[in-house]
C-alpha atoms as a PDB file:
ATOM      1  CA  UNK A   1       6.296  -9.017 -21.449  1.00  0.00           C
ATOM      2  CA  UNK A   2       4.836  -6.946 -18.747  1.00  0.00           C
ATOM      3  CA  UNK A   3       6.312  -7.484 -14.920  1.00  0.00           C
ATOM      4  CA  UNK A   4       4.872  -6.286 -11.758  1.00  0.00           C
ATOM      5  CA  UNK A   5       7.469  -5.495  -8.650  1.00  0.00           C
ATOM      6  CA  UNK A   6       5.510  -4.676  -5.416  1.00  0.00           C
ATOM      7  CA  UNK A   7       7.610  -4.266  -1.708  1.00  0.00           C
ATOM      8  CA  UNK A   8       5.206  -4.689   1.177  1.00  0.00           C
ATOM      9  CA  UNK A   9       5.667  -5.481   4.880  1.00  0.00           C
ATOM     10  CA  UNK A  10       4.314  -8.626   6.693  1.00  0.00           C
ATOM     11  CA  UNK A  11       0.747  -6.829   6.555  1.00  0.00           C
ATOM     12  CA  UNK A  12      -1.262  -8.470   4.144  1.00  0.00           C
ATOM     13  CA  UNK A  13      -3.451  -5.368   2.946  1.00  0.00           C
ATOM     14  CA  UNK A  14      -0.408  -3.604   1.523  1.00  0.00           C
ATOM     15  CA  UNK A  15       0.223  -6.990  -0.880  1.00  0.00           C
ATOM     16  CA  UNK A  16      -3.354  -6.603  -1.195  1.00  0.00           C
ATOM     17  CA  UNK A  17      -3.245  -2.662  -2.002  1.00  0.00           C
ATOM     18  CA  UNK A  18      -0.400  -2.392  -4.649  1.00  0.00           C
ATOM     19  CA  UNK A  19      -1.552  -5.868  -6.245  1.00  0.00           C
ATOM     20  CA  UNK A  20      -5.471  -4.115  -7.168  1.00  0.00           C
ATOM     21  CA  UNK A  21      -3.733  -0.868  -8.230  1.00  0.00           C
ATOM     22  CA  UNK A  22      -1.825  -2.632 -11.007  1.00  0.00           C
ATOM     23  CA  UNK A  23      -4.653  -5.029 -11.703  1.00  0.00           C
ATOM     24  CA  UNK A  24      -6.995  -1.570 -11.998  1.00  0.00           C
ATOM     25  CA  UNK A  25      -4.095  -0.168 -14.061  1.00  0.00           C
ATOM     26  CA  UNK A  26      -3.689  -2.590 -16.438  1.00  0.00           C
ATOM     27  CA  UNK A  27      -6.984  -3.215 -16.658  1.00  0.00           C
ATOM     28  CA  UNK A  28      -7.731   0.191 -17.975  1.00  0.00           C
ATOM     29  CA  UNK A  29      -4.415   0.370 -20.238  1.00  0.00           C
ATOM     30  CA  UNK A  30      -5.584  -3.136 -21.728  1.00  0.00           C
ATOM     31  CA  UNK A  31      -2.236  -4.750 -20.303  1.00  0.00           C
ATOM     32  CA  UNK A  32      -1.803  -8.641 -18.851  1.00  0.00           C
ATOM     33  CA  UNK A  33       0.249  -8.988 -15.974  1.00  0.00           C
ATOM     34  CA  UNK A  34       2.894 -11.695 -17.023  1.00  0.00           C
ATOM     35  CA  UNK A  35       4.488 -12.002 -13.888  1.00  0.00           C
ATOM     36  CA  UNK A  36       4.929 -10.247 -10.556  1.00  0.00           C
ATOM     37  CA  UNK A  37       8.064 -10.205  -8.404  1.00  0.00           C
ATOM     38  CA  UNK A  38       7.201  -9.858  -4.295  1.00  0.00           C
ATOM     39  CA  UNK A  39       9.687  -8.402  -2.145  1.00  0.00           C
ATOM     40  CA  UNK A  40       8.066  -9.057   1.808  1.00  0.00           C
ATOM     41  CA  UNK A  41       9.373  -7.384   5.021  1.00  0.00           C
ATOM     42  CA  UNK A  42      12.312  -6.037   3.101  1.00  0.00           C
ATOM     43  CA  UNK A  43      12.922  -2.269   3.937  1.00  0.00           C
ATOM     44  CA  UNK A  44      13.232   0.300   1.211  1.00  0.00           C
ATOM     45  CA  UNK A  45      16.668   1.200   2.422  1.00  0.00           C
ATOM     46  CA  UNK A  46      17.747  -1.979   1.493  1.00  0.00           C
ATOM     47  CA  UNK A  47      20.016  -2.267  -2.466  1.00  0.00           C
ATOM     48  CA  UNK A  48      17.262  -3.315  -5.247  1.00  0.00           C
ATOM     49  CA  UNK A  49      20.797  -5.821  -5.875  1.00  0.00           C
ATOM     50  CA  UNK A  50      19.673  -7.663  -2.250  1.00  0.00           C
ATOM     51  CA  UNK A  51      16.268  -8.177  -3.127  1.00  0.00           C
ATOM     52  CA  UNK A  52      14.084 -10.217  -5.429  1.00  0.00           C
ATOM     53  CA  UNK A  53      13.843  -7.392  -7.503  1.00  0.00           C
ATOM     54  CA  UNK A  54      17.284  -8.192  -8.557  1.00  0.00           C
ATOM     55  CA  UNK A  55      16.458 -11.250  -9.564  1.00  0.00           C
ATOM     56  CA  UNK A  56      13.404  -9.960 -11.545  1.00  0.00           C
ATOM     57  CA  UNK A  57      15.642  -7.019 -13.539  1.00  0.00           C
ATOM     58  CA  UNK A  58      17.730  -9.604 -14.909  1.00  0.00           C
ATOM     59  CA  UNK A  59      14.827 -11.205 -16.366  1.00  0.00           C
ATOM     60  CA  UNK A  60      13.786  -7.916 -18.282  1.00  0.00           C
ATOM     61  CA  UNK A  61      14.605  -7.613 -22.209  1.00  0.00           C
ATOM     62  CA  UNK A  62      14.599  -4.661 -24.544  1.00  0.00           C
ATOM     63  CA  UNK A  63      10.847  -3.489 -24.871  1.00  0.00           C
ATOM     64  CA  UNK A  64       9.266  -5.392 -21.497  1.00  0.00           C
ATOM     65  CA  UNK A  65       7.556  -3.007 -19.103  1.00  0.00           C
ATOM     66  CA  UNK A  66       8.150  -2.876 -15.120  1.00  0.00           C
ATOM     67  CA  UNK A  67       5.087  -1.635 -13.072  1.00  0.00           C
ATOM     68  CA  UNK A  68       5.017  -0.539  -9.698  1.00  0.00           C
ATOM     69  CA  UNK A  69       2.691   1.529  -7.756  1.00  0.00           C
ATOM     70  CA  UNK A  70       4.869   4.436  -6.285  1.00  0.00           C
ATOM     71  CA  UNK A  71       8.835   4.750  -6.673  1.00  0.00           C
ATOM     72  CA  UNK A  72       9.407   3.962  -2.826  1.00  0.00           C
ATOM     73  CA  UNK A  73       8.500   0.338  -3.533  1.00  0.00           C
ATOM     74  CA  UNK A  74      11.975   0.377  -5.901  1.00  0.00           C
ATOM     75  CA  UNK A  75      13.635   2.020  -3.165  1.00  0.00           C
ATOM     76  CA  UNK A  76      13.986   4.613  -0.355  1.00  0.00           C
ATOM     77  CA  UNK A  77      17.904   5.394  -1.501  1.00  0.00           C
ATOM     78  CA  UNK A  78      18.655   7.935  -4.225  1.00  0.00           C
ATOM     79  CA  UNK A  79      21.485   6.842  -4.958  1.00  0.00           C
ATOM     80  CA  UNK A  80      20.613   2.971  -5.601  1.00  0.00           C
ATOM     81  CA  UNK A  81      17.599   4.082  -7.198  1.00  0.00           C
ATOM     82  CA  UNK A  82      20.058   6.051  -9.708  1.00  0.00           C
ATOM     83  CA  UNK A  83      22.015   3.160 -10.554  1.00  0.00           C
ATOM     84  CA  UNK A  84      18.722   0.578 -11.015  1.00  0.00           C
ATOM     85  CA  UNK A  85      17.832   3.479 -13.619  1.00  0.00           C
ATOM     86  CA  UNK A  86      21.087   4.197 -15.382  1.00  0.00           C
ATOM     87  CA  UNK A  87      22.869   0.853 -15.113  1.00  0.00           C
ATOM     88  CA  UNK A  88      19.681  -1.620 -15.323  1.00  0.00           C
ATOM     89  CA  UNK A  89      16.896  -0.728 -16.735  1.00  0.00           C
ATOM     90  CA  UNK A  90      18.159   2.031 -19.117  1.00  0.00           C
ATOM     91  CA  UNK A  91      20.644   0.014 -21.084  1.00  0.00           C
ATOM     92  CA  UNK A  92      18.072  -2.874 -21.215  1.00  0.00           C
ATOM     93  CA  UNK A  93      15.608  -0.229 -22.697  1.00  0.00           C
ATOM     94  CA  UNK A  94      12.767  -1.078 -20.464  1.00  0.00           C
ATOM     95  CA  UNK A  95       9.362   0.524 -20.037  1.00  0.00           C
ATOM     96  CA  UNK A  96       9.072   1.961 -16.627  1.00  0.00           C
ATOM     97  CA  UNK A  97       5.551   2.830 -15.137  1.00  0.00           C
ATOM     98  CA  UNK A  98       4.668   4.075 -11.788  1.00  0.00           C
ATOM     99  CA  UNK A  99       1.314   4.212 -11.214  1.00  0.00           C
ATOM    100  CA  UNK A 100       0.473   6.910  -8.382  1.00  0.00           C
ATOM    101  CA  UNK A 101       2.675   9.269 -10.187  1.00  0.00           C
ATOM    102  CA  UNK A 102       1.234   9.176 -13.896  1.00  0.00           C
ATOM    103  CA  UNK A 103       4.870   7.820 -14.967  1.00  0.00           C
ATOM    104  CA  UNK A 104       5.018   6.081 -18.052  1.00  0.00           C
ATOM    105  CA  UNK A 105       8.761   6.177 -19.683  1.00  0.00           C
ATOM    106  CA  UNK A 106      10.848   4.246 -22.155  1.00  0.00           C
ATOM    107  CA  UNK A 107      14.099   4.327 -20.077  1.00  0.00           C
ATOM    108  CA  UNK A 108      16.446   3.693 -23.183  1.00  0.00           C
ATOM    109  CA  UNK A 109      14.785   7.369 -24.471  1.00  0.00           C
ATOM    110  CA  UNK A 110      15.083   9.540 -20.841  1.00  0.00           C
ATOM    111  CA  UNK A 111      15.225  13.424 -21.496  1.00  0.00           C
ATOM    112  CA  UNK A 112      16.492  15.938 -18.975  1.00  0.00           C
ATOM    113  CA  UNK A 113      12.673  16.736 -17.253  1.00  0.00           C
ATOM    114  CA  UNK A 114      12.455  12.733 -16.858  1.00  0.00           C
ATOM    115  CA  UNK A 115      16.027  12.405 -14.519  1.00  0.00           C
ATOM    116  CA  UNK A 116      14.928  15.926 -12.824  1.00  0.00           C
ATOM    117  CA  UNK A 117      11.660  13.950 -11.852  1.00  0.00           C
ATOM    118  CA  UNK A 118      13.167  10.692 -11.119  1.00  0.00           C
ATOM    119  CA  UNK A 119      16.014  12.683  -8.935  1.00  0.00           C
ATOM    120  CA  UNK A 120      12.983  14.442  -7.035  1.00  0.00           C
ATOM    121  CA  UNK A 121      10.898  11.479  -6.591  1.00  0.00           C
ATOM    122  CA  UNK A 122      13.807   9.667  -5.117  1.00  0.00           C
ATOM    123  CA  UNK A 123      14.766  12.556  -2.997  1.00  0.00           C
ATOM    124  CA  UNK A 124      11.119  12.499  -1.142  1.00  0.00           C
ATOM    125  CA  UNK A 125      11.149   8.501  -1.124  1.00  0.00           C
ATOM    126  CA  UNK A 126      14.198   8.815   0.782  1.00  0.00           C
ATOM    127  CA  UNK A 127      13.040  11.932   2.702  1.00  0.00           C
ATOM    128  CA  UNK A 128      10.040   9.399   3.754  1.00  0.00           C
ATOM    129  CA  UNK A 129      12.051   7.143   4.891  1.00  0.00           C
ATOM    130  CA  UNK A 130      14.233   8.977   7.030  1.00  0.00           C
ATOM    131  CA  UNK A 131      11.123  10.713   8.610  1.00  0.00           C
ATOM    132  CA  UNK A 132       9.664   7.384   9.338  1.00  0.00           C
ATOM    133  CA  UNK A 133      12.746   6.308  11.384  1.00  0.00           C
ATOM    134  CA  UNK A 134      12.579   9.650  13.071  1.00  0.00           C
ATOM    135  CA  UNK A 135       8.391   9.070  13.985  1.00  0.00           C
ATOM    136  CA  UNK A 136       9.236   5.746  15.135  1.00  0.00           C
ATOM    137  CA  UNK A 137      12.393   6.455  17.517  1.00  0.00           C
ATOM    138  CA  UNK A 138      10.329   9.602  18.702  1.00  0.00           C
ATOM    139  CA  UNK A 139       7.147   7.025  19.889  1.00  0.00           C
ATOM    140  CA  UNK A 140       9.965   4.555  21.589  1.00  0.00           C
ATOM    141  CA  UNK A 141      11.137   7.808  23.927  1.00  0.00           C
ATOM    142  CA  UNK A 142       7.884   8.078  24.294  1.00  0.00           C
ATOM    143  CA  UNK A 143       6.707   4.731  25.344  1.00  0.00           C
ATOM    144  CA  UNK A 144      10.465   4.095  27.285  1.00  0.00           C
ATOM    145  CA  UNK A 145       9.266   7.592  29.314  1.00  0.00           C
ATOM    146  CA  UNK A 146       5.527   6.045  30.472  1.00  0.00           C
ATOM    147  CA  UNK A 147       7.352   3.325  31.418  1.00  0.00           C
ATOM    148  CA  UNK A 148      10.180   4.378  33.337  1.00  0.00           C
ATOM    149  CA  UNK A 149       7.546   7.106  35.150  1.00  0.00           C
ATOM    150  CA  UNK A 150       3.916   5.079  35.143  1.00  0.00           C
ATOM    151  CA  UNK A 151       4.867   1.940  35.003  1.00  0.00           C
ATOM    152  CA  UNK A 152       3.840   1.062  31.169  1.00  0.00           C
ATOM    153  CA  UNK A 153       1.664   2.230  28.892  1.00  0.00           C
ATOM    154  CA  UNK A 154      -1.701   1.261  26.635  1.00  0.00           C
ATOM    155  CA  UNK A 155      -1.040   0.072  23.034  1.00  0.00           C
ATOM    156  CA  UNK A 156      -3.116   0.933  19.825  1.00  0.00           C
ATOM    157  CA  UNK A 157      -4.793  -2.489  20.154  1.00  0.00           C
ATOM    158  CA  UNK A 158      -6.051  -2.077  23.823  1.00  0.00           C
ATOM    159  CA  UNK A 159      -3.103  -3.643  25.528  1.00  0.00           C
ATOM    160  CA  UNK A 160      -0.982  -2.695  28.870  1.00  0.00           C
ATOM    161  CA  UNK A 161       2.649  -2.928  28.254  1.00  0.00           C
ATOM    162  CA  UNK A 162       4.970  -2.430  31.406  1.00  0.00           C
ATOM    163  CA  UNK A 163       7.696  -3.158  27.968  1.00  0.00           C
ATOM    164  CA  UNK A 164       8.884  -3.045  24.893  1.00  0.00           C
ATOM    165  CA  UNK A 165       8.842  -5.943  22.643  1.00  0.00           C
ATOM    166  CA  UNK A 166       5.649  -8.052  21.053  1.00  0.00           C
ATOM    167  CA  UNK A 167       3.274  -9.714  23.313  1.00  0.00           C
ATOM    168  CA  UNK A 168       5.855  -9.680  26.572  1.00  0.00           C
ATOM    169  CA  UNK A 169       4.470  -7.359  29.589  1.00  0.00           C
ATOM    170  CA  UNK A 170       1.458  -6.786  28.210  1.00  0.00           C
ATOM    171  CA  UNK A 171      -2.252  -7.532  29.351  1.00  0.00           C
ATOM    172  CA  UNK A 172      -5.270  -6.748  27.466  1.00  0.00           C
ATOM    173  CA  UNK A 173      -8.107  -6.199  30.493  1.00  0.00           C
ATOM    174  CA  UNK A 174     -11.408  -7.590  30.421  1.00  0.00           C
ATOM    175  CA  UNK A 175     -13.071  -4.080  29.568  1.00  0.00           C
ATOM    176  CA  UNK A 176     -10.367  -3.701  26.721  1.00  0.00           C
ATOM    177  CA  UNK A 177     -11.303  -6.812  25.060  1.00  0.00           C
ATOM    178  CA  UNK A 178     -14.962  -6.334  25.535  1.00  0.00           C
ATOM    179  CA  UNK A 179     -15.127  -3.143  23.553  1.00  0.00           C
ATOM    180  CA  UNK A 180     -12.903  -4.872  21.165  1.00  0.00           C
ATOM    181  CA  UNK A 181     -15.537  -7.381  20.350  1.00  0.00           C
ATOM    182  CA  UNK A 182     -18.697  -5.214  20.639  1.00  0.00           C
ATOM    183  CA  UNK A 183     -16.500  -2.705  17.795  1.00  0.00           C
ATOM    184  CA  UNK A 184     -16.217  -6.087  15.630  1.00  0.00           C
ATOM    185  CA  UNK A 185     -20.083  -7.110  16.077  1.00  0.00           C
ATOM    186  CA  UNK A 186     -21.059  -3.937  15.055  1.00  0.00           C
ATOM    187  CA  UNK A 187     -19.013  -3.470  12.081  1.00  0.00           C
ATOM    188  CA  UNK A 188     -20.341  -6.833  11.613  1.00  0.00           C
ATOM    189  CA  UNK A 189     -23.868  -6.617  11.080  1.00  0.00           C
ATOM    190  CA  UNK A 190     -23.321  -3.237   9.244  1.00  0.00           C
ATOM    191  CA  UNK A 191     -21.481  -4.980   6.694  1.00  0.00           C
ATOM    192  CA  UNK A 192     -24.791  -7.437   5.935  1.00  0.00           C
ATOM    193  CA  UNK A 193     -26.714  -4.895   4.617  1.00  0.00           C
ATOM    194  CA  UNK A 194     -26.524  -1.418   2.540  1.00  0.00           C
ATOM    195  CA  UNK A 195     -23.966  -0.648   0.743  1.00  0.00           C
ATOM    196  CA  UNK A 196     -20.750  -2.433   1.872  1.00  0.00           C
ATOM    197  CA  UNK A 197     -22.051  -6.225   0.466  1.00  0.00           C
ATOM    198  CA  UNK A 198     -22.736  -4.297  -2.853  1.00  0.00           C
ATOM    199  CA  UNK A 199     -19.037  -3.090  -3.540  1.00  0.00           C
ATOM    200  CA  UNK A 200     -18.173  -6.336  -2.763  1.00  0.00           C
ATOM    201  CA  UNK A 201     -20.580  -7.492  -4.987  1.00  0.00           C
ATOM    202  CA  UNK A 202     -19.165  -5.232  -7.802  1.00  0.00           C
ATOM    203  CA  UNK A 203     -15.570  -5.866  -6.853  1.00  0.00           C
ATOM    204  CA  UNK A 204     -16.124  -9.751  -7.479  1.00  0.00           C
ATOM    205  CA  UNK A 205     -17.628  -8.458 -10.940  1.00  0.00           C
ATOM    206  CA  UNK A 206     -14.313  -6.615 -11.940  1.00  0.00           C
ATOM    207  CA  UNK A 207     -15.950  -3.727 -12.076  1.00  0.00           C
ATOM    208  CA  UNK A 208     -13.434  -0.244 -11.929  1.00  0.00           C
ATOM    209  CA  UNK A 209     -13.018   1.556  -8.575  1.00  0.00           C
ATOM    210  CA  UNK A 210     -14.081   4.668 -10.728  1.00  0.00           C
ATOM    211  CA  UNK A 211     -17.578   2.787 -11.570  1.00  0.00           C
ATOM    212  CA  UNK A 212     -18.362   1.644  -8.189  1.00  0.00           C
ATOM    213  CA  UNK A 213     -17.726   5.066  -7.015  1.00  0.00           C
ATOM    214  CA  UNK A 214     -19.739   7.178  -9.181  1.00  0.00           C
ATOM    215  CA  UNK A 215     -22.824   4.792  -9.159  1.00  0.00           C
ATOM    216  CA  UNK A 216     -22.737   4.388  -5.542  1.00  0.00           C
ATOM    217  CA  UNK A 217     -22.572   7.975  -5.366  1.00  0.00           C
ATOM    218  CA  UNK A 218     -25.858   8.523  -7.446  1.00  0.00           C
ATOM    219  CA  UNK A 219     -27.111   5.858  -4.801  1.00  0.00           C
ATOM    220  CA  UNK A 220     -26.253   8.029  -2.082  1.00  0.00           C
ATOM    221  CA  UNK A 221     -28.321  10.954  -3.454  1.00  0.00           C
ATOM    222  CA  UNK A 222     -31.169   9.245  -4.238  1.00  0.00           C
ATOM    223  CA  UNK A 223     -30.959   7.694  -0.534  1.00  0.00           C
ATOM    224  CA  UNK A 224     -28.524   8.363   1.951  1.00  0.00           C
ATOM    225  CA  UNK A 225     -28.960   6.454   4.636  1.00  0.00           C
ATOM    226  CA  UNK A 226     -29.203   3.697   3.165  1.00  0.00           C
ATOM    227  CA  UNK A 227     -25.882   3.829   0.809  1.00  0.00           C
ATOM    228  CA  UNK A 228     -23.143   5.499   3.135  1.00  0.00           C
ATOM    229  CA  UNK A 229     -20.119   4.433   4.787  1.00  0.00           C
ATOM    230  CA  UNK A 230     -20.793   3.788   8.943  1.00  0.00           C
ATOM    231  CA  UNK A 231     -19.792   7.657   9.305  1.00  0.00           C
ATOM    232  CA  UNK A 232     -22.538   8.597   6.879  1.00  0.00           C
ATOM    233  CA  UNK A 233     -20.716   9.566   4.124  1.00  0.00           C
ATOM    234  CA  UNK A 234     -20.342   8.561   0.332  1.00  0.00           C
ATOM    235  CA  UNK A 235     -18.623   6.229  -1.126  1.00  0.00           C
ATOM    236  CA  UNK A 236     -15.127   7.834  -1.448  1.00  0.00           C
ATOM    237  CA  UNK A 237     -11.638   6.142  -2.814  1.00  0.00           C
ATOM    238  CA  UNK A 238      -9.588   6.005   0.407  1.00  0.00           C
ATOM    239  CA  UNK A 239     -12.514   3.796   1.706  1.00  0.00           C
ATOM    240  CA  UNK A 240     -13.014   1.692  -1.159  1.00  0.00           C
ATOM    241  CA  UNK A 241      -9.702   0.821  -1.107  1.00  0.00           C
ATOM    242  CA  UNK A 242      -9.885  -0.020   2.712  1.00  0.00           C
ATOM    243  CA  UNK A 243     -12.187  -2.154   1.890  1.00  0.00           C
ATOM    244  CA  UNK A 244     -10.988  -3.555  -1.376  1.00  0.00           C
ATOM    245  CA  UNK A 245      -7.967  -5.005   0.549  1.00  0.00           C
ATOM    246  CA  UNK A 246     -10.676  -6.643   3.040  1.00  0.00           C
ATOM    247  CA  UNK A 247     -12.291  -8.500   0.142  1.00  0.00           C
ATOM    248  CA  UNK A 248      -9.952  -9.347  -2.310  1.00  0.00           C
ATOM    249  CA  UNK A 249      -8.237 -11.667  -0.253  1.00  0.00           C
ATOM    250  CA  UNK A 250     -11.691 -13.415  -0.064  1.00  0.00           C
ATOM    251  CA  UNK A 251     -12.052 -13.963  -3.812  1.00  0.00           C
END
């Protein structure tokens, strides 16, 4: 049997993300996806033993495989990702593959170079993690300081905040929400014509993010104004999976 574990905050397009890697994945590896375990709003720091993926491991038998896109989704803790290794998925001689790191490993068989990688990988997961909470404490002083000397501050998404917190203290002004909209009409009627409706097109007909990309590419030769992205460039993989995670949803 072949499992899929994906971790993902409340924001759809991550479920979205990590679900059309391992669909792409298996795709190419000729695998079917048996089952996939979802672990939402759950922090990496958290033990893999407090999660649904708990709950998943105990369902995995000698010779089943495990797929997940990037070792952070198991955790962001070296040491628990050590013992879901050693003590779980090594004595139930499970196939572990992570995806974004060209990882494919029969855990019951690990060598020396495999722990040294697994031990790194864990390392900068955790690393990650801790530089995350550091980013996001540093834009709180941040935000507490415009507050305590302007009176509040402008949010990402056009709003005034005079606090911290969700929607309290904040205002979104008249000028804020009409550039808003004209942004979203434009993007709009781009998206009618040229070459966004045709990747969806060819994501709708399975086709491989490395077949889109190279034939929209030869598109954009032969004419490129007409197949670019709304800055005018090709087709590239960070934007097809932007907009991959737009459209799947919608299939």
């Amino acid at each position: 049997m072949t499992y899929a574990y994906i971790r993902f905050s409340t924001l759809a397009q991550e479920e979205t993300q990590q679900i059309f890697a391992i669909q792409e994945y298996a795709k190419t590896k000729g695998l079917t996806i048996d089952a996939v375990e979802k672990d939402e709003g759950v922090s990496g720091g958290v033990s893999y033993r407090d999660r649904n993926l708990n709950n998943l491991v105990k369902k995995l038998h000698r010779g089943d495989a495990l797929i997940v896109t990037e070792i952070s989704r198991l955790g962001r803790s070296m040491s628990d990702i050590s013992k879901l290794l050693n003590e779980e998925l090594k004595p139930r001689k499970i196939r572990l593959v992570v995806i974004k790191m060209g990882i494919d490993v029969d855990c019951s068989n690990l060598k020396a170079q495999d722990d040294f990688l697994f031990s790194a990988l864990s390392f900068a997961a955790q690393l990650e993690k801790e530089m995350i909470q550091q980013r996001t404490q540093s834009a709180l002083d941040a935000r507490k300081k415009l507050i305590a000397e302007d009176g509040g501050f402008i949010s990402k998404a056009g709003n005034y905040c005079t606090s911290l917190g969700n929607k309290k203290g904040c205002d979104m002004t008249e000028a804020h929400r009409a550039a808003a909209e004209l942004q979203r009409a434009k993007r709009d009627e781009w998206r009618k014509t040229g070459l966004y409706p045709w990747v969806e097109l060819q994501i709708r007909r399975g086709r491989s993010r490395n077949e889109i990309i190279a034939e929209a590419r030869e598109m954009y030769e032969k004419d490129p104004e007409r197949w670019c992205t709304r800055q005018g460039c090709p087709l590239s993989k960070g934007v097809l999976s932007k907009w991959a995670r737009d459209i799947l949803p919608l299939i």
